[in-house]
N, C-alpha and C. Protein backbone atom coordinates (compact mmCIF):
# COMPACT_ATOMS: atom_id res chain seq x y z
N UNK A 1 -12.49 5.54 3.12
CA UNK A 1 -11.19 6.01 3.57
C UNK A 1 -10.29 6.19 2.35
N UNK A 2 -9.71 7.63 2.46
CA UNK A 2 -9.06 7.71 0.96
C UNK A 2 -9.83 7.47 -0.23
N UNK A 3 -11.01 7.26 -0.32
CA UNK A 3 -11.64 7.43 -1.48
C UNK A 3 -11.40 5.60 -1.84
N UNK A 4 -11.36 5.18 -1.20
CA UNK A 4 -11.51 3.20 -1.50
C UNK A 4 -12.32 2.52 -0.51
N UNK A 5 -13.53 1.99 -0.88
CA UNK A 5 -14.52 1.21 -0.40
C UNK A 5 -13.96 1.00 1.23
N UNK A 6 -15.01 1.19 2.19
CA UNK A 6 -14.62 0.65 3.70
C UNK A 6 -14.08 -0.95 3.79
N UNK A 7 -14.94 -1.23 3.33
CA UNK A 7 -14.61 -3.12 3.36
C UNK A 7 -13.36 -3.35 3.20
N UNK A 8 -13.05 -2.67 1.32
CA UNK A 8 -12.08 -2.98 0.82
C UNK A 8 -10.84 -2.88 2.04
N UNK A 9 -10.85 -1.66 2.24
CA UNK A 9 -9.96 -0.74 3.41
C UNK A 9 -9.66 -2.02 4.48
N UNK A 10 -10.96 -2.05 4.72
CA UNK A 10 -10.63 -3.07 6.41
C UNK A 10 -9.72 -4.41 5.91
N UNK A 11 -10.02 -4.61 4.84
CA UNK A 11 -9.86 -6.15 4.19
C UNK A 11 -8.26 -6.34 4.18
N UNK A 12 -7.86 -5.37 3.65
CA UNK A 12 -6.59 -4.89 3.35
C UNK A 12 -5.94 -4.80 4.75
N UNK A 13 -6.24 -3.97 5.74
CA UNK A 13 -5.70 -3.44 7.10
C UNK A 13 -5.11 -4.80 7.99
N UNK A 14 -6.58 -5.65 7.70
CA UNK A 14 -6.59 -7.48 8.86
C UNK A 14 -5.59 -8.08 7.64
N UNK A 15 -5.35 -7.99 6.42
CA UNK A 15 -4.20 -8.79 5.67
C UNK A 15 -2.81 -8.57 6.32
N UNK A 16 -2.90 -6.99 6.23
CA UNK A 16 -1.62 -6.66 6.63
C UNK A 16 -1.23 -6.99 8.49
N UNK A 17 -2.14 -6.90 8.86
CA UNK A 17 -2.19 -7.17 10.53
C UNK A 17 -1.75 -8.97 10.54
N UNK A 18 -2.41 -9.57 9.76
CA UNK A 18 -1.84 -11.30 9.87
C UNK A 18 -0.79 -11.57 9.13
N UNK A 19 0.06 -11.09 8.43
CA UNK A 19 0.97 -11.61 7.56
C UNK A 19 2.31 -10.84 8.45
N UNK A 20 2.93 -11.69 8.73
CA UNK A 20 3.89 -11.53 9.80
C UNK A 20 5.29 -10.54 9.48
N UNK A 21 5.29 -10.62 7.55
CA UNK A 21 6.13 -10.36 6.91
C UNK A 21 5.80 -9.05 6.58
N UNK A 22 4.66 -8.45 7.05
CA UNK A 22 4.09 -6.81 6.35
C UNK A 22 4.57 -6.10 7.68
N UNK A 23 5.90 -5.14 7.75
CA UNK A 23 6.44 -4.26 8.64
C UNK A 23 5.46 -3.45 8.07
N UNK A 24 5.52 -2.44 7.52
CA UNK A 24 5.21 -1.04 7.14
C UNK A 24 4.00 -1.07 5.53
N UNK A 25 2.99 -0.19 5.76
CA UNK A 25 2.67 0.41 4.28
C UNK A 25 2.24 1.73 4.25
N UNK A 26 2.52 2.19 3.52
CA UNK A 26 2.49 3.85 3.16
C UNK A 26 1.56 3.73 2.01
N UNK A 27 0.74 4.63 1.71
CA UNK A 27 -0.41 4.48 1.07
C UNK A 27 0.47 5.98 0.30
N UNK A 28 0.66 6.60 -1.01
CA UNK A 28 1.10 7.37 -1.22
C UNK A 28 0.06 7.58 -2.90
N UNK A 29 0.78 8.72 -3.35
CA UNK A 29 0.27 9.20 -4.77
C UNK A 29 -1.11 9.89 -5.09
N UNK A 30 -2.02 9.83 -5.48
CA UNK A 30 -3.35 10.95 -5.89
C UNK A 30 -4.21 10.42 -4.58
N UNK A 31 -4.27 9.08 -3.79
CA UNK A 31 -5.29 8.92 -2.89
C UNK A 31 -4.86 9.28 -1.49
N UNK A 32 -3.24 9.34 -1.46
CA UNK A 32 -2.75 10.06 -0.04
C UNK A 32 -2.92 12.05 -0.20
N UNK A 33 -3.07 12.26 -1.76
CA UNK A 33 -2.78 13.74 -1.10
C UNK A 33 -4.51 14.20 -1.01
N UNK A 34 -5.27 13.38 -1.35
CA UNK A 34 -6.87 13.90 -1.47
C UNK A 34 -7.45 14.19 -2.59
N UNK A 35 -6.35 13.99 -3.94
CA UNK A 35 -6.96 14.64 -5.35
C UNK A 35 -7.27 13.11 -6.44
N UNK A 36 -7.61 12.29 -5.68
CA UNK A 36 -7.89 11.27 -6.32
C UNK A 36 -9.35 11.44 -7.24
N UNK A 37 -9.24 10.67 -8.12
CA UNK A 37 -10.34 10.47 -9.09
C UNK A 37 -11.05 8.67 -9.08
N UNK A 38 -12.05 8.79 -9.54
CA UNK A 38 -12.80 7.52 -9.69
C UNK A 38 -11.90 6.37 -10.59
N UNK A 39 -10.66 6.84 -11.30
CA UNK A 39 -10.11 6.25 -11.82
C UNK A 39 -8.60 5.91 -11.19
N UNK A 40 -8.36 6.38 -10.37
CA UNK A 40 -7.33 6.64 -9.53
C UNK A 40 -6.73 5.07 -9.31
N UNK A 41 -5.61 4.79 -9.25
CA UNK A 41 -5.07 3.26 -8.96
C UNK A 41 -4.84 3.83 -7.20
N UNK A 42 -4.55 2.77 -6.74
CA UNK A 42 -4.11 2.50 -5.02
C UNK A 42 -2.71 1.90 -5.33
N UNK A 43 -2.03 3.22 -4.63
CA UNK A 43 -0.45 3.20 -5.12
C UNK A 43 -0.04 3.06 -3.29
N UNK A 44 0.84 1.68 -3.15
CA UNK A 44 1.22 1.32 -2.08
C UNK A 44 2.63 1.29 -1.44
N UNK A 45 3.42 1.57 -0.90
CA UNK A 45 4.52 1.63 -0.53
C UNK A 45 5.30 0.35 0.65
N UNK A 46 4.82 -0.56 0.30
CA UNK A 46 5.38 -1.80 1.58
C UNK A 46 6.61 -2.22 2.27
N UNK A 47 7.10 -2.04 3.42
CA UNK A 47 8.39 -2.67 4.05
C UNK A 47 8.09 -4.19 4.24
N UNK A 48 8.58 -4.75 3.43
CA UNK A 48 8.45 -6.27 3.85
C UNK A 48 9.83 -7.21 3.84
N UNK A 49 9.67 -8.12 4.75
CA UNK A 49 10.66 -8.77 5.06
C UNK A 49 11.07 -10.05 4.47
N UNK A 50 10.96 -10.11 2.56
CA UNK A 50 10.90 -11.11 2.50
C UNK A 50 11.19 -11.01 0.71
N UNK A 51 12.15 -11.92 0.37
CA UNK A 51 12.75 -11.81 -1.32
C UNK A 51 11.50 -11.83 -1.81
N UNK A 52 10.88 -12.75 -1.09
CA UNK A 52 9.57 -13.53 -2.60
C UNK A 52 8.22 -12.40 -2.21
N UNK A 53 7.98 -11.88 -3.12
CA UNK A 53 6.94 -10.65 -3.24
C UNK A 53 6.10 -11.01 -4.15
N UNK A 54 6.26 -11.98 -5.02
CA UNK A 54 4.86 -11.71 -6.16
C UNK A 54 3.75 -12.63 -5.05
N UNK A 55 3.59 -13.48 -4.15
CA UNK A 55 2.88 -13.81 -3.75
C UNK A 55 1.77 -12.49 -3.08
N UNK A 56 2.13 -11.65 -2.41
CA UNK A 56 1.79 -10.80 -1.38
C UNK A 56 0.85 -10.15 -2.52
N UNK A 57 1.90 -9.36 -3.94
CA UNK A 57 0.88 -9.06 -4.53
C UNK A 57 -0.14 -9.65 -5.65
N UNK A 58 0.14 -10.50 -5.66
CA UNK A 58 -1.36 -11.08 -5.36
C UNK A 58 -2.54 -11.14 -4.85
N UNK A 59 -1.81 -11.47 -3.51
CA UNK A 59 -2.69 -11.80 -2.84
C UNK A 59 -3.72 -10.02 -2.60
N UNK A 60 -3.01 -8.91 -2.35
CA UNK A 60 -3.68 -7.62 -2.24
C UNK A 60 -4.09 -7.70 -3.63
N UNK A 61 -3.95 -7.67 -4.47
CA UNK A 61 -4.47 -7.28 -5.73
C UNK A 61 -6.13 -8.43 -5.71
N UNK A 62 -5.79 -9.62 -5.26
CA UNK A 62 -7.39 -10.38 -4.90
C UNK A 62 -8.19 -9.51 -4.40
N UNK A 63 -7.47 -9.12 -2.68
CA UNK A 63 -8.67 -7.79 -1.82
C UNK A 63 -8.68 -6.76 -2.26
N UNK A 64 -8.08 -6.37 -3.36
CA UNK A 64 -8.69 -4.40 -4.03
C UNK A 64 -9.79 -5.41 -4.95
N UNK A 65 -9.64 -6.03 -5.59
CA UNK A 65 -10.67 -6.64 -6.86
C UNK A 65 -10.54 -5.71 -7.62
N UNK A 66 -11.69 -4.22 -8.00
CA UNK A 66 -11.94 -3.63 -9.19
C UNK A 66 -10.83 -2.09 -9.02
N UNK A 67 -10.32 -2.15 -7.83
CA UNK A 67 -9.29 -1.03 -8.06
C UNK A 67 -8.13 -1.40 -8.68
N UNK A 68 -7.36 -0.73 -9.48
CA UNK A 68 -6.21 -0.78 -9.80
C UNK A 68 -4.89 -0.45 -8.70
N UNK A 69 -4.22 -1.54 -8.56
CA UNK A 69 -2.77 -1.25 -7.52
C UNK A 69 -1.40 -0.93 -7.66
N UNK A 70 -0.65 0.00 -7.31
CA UNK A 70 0.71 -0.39 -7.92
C UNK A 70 1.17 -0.17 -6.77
N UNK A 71 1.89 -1.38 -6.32
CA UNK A 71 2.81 -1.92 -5.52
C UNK A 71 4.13 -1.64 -5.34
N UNK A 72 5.04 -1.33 -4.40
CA UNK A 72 6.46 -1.09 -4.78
C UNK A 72 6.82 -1.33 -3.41
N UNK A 73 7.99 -2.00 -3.37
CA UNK A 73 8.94 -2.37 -1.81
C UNK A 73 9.74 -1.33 -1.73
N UNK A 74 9.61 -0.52 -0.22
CA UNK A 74 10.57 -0.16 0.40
C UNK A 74 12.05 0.13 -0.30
N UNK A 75 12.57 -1.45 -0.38
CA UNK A 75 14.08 -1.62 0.11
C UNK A 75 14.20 -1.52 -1.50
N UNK A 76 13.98 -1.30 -2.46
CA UNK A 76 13.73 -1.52 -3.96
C UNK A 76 14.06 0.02 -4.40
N UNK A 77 13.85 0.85 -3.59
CA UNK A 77 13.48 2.33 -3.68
C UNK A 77 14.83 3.14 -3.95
N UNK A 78 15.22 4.26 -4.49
CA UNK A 78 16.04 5.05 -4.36
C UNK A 78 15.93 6.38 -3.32
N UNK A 79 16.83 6.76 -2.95
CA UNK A 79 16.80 7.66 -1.76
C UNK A 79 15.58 8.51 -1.62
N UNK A 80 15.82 9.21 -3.21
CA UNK A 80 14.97 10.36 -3.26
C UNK A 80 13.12 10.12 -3.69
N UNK A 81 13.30 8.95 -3.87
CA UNK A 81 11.95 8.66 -4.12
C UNK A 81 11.02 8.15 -2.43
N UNK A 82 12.23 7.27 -2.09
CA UNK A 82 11.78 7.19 -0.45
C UNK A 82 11.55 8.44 0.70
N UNK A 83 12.52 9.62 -0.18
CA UNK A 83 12.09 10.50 0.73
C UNK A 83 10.75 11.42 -0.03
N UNK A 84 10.17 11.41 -0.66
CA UNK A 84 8.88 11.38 -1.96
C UNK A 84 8.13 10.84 -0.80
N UNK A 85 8.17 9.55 -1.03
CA UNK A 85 6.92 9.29 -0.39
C UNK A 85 6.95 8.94 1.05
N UNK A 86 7.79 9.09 1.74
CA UNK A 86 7.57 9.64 3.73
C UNK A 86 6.99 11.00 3.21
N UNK A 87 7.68 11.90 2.80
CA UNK A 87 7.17 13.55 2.72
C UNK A 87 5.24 13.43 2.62
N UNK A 88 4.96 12.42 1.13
CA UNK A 88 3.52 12.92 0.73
C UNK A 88 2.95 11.82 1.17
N UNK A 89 3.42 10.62 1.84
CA UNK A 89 2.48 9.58 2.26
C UNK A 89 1.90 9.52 3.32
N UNK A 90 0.99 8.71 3.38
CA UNK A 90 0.06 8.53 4.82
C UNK A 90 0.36 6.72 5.12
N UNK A 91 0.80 6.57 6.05
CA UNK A 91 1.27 5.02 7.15
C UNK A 91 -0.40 4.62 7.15
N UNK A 92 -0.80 3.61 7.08
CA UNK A 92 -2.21 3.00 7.08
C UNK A 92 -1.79 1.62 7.46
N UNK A 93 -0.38 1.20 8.07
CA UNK A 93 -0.22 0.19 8.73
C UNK A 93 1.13 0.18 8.92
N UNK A 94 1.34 0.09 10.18
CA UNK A 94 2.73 -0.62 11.02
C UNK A 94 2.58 -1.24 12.09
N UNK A 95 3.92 -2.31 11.75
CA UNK A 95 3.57 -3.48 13.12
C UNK A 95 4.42 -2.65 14.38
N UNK A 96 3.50 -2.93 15.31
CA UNK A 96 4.14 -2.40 16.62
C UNK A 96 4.84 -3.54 17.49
């Protein structure tokens, strides 16, 4: 999916499904538009409800293992970059 291991994918999906604090992730940059490469990082977009963030990434950066991640919150964002990535991103998790 997106060019990142199934496992990895699922591994990631049940993190975000149990952590009470993961509203939203937008999967955005070379693996949301399809022109990703074997070298490609997993560029993430997260709504989370919570000051303390280096834990979380962590903890995703454990379940990618050999991919490279770059992480960025939501609420951290400037207008035009948030509207960047709703425009080119793909949602790969929200809590209902």
């Amino acid at each position: 999916m997106y060019g990142i291991n199934s496992k990895v994918y699922d591994e990631l999906l049940h993190y975000f499904e149990i952590n009470p604090k993961v509203k939203k992730v937008i999967l955005f940059g070379s693996r949301a538009k399809g022109n990703e490469s074997i070298n490609s990082d997993i560029d993430l977009c997260i709504d989370y409800l919570d000051e303390g963030r280096g834990t979380i990434v962590e903890e995703i950066n454990g379940i990618i293992g050999v991919y490279s991640c770059d992480i960025v919150f939501l609420d951290s964002l400037n207008e035009e970059i948030k509207k960047q990535i709703s425009r080119d991103g793909i949602t790969i998790y929200e809590k209902i």
